[in-house]
Protein backbone atom coordinates (compact mmCIF):
# COMPACT_ATOMS: atom_id res chain seq x y z
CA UNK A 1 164.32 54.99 101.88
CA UNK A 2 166.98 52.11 101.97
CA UNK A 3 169.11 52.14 105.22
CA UNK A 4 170.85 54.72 105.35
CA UNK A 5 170.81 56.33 102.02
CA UNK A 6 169.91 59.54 101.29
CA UNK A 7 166.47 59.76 99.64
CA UNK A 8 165.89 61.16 95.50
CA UNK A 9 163.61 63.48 96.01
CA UNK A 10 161.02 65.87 93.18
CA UNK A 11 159.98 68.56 94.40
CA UNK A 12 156.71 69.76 92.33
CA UNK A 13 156.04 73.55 92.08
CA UNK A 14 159.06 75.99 92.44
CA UNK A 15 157.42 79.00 93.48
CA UNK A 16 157.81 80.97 97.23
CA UNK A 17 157.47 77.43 99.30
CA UNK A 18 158.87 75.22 96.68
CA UNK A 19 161.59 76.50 95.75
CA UNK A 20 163.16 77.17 99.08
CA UNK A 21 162.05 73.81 100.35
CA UNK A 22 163.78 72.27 97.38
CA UNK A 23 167.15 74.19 98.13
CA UNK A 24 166.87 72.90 102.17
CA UNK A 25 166.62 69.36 100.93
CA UNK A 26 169.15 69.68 98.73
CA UNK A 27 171.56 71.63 101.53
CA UNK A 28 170.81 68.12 103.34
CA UNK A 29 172.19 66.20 100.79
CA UNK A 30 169.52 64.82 98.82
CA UNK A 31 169.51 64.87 95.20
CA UNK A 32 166.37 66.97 94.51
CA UNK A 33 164.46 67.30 90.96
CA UNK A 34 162.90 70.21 90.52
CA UNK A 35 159.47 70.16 88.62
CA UNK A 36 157.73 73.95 87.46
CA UNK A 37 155.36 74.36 84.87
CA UNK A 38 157.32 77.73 83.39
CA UNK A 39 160.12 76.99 81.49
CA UNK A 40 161.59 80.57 82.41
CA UNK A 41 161.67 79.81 86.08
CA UNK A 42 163.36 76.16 85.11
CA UNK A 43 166.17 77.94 83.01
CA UNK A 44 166.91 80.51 86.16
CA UNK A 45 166.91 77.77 88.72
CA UNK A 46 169.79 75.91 86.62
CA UNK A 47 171.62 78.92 85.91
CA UNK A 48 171.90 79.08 89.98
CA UNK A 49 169.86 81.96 89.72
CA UNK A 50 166.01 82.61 92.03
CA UNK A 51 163.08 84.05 90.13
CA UNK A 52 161.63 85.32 93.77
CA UNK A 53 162.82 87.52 96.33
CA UNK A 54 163.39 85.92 99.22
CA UNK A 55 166.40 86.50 102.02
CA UNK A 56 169.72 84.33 101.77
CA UNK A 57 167.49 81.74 98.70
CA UNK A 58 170.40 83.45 96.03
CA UNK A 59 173.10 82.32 97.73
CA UNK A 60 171.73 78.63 98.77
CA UNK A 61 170.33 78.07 95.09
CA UNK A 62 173.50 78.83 93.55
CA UNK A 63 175.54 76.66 96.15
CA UNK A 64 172.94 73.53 95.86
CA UNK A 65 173.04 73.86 91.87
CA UNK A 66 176.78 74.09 91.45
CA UNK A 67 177.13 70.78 94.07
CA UNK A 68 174.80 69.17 91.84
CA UNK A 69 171.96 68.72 94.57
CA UNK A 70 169.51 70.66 92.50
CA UNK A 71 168.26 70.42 89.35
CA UNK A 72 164.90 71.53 87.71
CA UNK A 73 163.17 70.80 84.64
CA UNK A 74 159.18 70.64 82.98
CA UNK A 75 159.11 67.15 83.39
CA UNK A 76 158.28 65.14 86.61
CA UNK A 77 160.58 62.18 87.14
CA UNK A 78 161.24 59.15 89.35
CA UNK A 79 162.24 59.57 93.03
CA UNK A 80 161.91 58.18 96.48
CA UNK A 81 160.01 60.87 97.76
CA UNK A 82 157.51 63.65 95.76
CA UNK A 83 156.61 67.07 97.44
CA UNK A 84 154.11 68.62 96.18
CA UNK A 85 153.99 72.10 96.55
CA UNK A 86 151.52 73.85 93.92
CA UNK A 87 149.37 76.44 94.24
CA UNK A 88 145.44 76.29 95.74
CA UNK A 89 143.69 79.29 94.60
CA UNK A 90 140.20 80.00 94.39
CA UNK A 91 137.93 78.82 91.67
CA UNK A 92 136.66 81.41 89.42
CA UNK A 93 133.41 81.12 90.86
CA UNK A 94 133.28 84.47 92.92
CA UNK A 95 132.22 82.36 95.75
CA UNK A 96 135.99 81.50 97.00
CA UNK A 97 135.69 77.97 96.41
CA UNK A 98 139.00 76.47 96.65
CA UNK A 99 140.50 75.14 93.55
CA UNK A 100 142.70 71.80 94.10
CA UNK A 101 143.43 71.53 90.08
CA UNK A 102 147.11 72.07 90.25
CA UNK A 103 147.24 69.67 93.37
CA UNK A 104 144.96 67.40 91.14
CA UNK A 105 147.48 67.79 88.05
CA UNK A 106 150.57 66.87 90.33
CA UNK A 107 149.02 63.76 91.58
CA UNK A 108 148.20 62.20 88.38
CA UNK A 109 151.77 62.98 86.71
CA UNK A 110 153.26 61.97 90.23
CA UNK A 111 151.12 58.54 89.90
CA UNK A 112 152.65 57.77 86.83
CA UNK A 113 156.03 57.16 87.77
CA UNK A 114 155.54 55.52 91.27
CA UNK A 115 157.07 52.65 92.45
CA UNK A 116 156.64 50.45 95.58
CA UNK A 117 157.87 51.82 98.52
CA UNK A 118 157.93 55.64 97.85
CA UNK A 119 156.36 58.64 99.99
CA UNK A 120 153.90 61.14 98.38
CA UNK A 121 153.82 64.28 100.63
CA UNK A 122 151.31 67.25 99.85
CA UNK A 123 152.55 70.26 101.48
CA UNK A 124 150.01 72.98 99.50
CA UNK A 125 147.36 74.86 101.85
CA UNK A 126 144.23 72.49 101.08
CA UNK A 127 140.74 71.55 102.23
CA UNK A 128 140.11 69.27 104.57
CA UNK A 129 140.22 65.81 102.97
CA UNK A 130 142.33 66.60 100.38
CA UNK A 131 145.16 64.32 100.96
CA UNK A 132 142.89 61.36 100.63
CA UNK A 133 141.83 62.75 96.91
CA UNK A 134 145.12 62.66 96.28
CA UNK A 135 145.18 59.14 96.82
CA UNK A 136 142.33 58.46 95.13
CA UNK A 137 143.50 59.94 92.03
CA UNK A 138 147.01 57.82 92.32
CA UNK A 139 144.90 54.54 92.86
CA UNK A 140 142.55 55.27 90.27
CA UNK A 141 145.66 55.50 88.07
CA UNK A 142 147.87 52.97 89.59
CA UNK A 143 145.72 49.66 89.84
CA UNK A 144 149.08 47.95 90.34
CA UNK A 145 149.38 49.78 93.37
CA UNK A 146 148.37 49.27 97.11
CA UNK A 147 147.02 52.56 98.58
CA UNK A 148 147.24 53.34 102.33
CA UNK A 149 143.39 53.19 104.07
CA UNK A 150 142.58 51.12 100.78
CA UNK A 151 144.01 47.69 101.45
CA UNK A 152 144.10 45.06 103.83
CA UNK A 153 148.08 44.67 104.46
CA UNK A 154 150.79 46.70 103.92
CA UNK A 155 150.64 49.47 101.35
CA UNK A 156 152.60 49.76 98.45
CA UNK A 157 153.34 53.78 98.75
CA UNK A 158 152.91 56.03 102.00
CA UNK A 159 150.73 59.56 101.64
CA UNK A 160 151.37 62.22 103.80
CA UNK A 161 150.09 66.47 104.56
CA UNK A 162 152.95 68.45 105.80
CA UNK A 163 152.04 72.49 105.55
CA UNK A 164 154.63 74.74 105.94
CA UNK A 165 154.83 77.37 108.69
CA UNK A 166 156.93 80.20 107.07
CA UNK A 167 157.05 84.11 107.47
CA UNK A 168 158.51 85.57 103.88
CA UNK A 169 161.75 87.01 104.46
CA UNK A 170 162.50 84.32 107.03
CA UNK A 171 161.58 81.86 105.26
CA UNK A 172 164.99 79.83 104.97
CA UNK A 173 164.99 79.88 108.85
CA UNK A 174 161.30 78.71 109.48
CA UNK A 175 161.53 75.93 107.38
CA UNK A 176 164.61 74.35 109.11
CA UNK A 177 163.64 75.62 112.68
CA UNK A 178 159.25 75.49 112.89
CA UNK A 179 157.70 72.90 114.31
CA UNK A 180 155.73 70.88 111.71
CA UNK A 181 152.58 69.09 112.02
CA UNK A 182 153.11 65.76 109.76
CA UNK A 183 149.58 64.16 109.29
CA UNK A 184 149.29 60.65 107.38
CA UNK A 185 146.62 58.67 105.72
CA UNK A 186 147.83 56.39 108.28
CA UNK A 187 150.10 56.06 111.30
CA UNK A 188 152.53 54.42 108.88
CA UNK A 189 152.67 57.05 106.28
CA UNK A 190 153.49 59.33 109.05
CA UNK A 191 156.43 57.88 110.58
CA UNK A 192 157.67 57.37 107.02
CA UNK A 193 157.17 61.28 106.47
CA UNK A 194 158.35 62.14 110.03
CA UNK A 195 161.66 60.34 109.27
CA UNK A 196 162.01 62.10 105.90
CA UNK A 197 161.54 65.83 107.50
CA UNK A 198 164.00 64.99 110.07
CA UNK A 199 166.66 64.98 107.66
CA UNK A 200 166.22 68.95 107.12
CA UNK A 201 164.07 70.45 109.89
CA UNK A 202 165.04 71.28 113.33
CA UNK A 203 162.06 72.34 114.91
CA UNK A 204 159.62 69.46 116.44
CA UNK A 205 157.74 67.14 114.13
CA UNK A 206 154.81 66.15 115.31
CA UNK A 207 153.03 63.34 113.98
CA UNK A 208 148.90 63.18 113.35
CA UNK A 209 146.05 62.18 110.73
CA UNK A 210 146.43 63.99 107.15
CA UNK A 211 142.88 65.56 108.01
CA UNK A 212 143.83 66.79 111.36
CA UNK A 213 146.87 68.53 109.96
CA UNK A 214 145.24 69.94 107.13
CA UNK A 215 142.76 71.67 109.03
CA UNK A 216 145.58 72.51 111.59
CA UNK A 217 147.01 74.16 108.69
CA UNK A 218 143.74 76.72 107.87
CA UNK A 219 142.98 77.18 112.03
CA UNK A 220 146.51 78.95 112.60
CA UNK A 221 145.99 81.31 109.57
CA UNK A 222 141.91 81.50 110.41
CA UNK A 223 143.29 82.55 113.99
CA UNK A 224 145.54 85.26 112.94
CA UNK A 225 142.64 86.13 110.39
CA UNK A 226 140.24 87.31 113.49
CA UNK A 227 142.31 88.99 115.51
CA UNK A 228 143.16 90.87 112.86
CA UNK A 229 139.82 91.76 112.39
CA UNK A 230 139.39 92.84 115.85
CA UNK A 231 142.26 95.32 115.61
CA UNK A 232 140.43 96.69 111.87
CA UNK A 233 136.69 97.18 112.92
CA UNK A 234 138.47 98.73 116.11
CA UNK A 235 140.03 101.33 114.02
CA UNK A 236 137.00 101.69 111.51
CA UNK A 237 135.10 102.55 115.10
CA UNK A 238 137.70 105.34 116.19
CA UNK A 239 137.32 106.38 112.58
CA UNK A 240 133.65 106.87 113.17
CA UNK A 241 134.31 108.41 116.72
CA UNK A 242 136.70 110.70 115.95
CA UNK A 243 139.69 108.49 118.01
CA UNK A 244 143.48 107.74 117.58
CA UNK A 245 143.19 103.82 117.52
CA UNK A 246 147.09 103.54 117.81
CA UNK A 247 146.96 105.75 121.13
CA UNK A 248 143.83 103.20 121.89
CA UNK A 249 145.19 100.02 121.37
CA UNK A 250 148.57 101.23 123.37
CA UNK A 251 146.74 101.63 126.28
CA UNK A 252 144.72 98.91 126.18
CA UNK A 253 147.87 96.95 125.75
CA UNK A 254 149.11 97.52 129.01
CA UNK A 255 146.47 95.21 130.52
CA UNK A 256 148.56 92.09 131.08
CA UNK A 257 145.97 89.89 129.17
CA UNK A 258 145.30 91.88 126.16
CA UNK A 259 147.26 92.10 123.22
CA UNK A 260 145.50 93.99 120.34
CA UNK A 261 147.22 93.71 116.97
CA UNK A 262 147.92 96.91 115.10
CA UNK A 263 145.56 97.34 112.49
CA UNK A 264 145.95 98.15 108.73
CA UNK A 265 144.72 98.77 105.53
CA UNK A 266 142.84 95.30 104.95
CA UNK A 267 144.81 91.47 104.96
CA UNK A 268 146.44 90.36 101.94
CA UNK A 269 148.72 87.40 101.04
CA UNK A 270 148.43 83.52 99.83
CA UNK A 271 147.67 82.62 103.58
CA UNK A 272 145.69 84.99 105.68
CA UNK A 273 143.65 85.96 103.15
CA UNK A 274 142.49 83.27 101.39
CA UNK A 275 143.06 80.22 103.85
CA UNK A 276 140.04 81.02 106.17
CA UNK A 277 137.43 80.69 103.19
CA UNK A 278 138.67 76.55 102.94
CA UNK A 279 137.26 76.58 106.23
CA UNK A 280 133.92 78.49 105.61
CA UNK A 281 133.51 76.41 102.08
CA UNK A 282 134.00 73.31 104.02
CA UNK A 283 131.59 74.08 106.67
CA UNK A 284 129.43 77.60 105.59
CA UNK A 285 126.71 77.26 108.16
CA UNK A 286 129.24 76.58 111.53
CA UNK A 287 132.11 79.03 110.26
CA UNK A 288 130.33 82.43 111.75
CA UNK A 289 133.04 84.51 112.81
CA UNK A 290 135.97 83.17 110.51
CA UNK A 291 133.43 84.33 107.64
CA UNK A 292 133.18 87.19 109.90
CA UNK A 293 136.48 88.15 110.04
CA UNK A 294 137.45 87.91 106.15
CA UNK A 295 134.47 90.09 105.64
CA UNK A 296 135.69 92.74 108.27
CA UNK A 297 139.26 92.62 106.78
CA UNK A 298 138.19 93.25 103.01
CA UNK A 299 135.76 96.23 104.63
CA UNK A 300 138.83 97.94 105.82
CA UNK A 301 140.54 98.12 102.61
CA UNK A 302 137.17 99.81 101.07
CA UNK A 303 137.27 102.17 104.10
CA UNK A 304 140.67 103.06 103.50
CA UNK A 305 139.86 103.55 100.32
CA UNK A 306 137.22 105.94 100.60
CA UNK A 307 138.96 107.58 103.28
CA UNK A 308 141.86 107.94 100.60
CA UNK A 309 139.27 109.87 97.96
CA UNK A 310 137.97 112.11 100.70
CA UNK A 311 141.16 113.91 101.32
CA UNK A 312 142.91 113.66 97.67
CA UNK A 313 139.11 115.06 96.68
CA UNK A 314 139.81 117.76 99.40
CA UNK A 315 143.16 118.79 97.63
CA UNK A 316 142.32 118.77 94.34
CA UNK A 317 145.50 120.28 92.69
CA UNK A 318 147.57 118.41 94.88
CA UNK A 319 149.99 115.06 93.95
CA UNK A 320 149.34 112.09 95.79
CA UNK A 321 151.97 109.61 97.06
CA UNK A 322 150.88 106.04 97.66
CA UNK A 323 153.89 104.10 99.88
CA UNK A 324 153.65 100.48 99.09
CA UNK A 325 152.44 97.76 96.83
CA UNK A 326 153.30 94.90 98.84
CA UNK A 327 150.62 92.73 101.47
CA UNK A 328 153.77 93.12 103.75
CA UNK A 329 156.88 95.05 104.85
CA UNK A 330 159.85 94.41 103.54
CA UNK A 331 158.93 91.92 101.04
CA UNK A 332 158.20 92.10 96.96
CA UNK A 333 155.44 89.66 97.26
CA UNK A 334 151.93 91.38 96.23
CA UNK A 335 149.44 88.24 95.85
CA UNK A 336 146.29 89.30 97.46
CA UNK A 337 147.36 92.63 98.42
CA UNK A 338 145.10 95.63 99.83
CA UNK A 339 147.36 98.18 99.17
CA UNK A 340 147.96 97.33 95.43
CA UNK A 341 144.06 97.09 95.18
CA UNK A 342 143.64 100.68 97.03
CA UNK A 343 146.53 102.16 94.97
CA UNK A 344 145.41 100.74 91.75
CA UNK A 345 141.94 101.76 92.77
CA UNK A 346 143.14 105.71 93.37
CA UNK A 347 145.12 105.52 89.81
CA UNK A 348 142.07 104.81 88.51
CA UNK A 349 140.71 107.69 89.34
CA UNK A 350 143.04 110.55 89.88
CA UNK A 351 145.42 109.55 87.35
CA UNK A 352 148.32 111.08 86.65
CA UNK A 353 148.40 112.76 90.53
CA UNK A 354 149.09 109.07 91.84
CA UNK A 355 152.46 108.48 92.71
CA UNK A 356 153.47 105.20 93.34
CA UNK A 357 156.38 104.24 95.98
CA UNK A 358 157.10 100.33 95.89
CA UNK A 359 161.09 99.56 96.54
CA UNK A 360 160.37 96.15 95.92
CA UNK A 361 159.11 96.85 92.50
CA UNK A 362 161.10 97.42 89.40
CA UNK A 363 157.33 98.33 87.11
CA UNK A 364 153.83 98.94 88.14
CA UNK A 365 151.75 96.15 87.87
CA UNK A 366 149.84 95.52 84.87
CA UNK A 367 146.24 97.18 86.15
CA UNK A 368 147.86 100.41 86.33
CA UNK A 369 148.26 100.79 82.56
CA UNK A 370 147.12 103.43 81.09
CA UNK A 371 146.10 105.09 84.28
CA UNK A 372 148.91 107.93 84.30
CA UNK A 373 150.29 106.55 87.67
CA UNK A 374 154.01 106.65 88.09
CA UNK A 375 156.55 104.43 89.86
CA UNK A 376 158.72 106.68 91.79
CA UNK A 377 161.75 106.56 94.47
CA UNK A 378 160.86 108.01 97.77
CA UNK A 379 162.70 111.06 97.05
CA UNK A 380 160.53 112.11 94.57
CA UNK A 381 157.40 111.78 96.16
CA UNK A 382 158.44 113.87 98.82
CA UNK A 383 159.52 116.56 96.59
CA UNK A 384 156.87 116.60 94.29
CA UNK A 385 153.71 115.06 96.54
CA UNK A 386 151.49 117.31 98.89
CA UNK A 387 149.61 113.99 100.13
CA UNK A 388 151.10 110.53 101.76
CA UNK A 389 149.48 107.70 102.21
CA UNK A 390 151.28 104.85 103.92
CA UNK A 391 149.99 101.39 102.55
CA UNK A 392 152.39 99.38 103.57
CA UNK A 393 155.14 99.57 106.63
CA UNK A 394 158.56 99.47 104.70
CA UNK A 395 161.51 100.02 106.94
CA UNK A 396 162.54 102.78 104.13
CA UNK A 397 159.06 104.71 105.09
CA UNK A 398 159.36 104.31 109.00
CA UNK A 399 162.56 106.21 108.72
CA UNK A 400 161.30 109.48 106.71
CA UNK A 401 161.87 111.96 109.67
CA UNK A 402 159.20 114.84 110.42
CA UNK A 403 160.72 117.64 109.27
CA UNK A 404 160.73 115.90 105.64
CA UNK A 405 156.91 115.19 106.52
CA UNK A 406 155.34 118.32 108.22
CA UNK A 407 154.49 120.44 105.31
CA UNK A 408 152.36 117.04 104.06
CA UNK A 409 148.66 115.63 104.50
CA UNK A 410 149.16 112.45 105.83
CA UNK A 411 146.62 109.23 105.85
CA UNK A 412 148.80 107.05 108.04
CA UNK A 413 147.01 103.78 107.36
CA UNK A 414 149.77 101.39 109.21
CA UNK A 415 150.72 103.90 112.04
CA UNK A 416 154.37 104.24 110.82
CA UNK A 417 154.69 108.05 111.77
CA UNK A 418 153.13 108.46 115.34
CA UNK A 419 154.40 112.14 115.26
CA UNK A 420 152.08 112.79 112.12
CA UNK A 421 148.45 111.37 114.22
């Protein structure tokens, strides 16, 4: 950054965080390059158009593209600052290692069109130690270049972590108003990041080492992981014991230091469900109950699931209604989703008696092919459906009175329908 002028900034991956981080830059006033992989997604962005679903993204996108603050293309290109925002999935190991390729893949095209004085900031969910691979893959690229934590005097470009904090369909609000946790290879590449966030985010910046953020970054989701896990064994127990968990945990909520989460039908998502393995890969033999917990939360979606054949087994005529696709309400994101698994799962099986209720869905996704399951409005299912079976806590479902419920057999797997325990 020189004075006071507003940074160029490429923005690498355009998917849920990407995109949406791109468009907040560019509402700041920074010229932002876009960088995707999928040509598709490029063409939509320029049009003004979103290729996600995300609350208020339409209108920003369109506003930032028509200003000329946003463009996007397959090609990376120079800037003052890069964000890289890529995926981290697992390796297809079966053993959940993490897989930093796309990170990886950024860096080196990023590396190739650095200049002195620019910021490299990794915002994907990564292992610990990760930012500092980064910038071993730029030096090993850049000889010409003076790494931070790799030379004696200044360094020629500043590496930074920066994870985002965001709940999807806020996601526009808890980028600008979250705290962040800004974590540099060293105390210099964070102020240089700090002052770059501060342009766009509202919330507290706090500054730290890249490896303390990064793992700050897997504890919050690793947190919300357990206690999860609590609430889900809990209602596997009342299962076993013949108890209303939702009447249990309400009780047990009105001691002033316990709060119980409500339990469901396993944990899905990019974060909570994958984030606490970086942790147990990283350190297998210490990481007892995070292991613990992602265990317990994939055993609940089996239970449900086996609870699910037991009564459509029990009506064996009958048509079966699953509500929801999604790993959460209100939202058309399915990535590591329990209820598409349990659905897909019961299609599987029962065929053509599966219903399938997903608002957020415009087809079935492609592992119900050629199962007989149908995609159908909520209308129809209750018309035409004997059994219900609540995956996911859509507003649409909480609002389905009794009287349009009480003839039905009812698996209530979220505790949307109180009435129907």
């Amino acid at each position: 950054m020189r004075g006071e002028t507003k940074p160029d900034v490429c923005v690498i991956g355009l998917g849920y965080i990407g995109l949406p981080t791109a468009a907040i830059i560019a509402r700041a006033g920074c010229a932002v390059h876009g960088v995707d992989v999928s040509q598709d997604v490029v063409d939509t962005i320029n049009r003004g158009e979103i290729h996600i679903e995300e609350v208020d993204l339409d209108g920003l996108v369109q506003a930032v593209v028509q200003r000329g603050l946003l463009k996007a293309s397959t090609q990376i290109r120079p800037a003052d600052v890069f964000v890289i925002a890529v995926p981290t999935p697992f390796a297809k190991d079966g053993n959940h290692t993490p897989d930093t390729s796309y990170v990886m893949a950024a860096a080196e095209k990023v590396a190739d069109v650095l200049k002195p004085g620019d910021t490299v900031i990794l915002e994907s969910t990564s292992p610990v130690g990760t930012t500092e691979v980064v910038r071993d893959t730029i030096a090993a690229r850049r000889l010409d270049l003076a790494l931070p934590g790799q030379c004696d005097g200044r360094a020629d470009i500043s590496l930074a972590y920066c994870p985002e904090r965001v709940l999807p369909g806020r996601i526009l609000e808890e980028l600008t108003h979250n705290d962040r946790s800004i974590g540099g290879i060293t105390p210099r590449c964070a102020r240089k990041a700090l002052a770059f966030y501060k342009r766009f985010v509202k919330g507290e910046c706090v500054t730290t080492d890249a490896r303390s953020a990064e793992m700050t970054k897997l504890v919050e989701n690793a947190f919300r992981d357990v206690n999860i896990a609590f609430a889900n064994e809990l209602s596997m127990i009342a299962d076993r014991q013949g108890l209303d968990v939702w009447e249990v945990i309400r009780l047990a909520n009105r001691h002033p230091r316990v709060n119980i989460l409500q339990p469901g039908p396993g944990v899905g998502g990019h974060c909570i469900a994958v984030d606490p393995w970086f942790i147990v890969h990283g350190a297998p033999e210490e990481a007892q109950i995070i292991r613990q917990a992602r265990e317990t939360n994939d055993a609940k979606m089996h239970h449900v699931l086996d609870q699910a054949r037991q009564l459509i087994k029990a009506a064996p005529t009958e048509k079966v209604a699953c509500l929801g696709l999604a790993f959460k309400a209100n939202i058309d994101d399915f990535r590591e989703s329990p209820a598409r698994y349990i659905a897909a799962s019961l299609a599987r099986e029962f065929g053509d008696r599966v219903y399938i209720v997903e608002p957020y869905a415009v087809e079935l996704p492609p592992e119900f092919k050629g199962t007989g399951a149908r995609l159908v409005d909520i209308d129809t299912a209750l018309e035409e459906c004997a059994v219900l079976i609540p995956l996911v806590d859509h507003d649409v479902f909480k609002v389905i009175p009794a009287e349009e419920r009480h003839d039905k057999v009812i698996y209530d797997t979220r505790g949307i329908w109180p009435d129907a325990a």
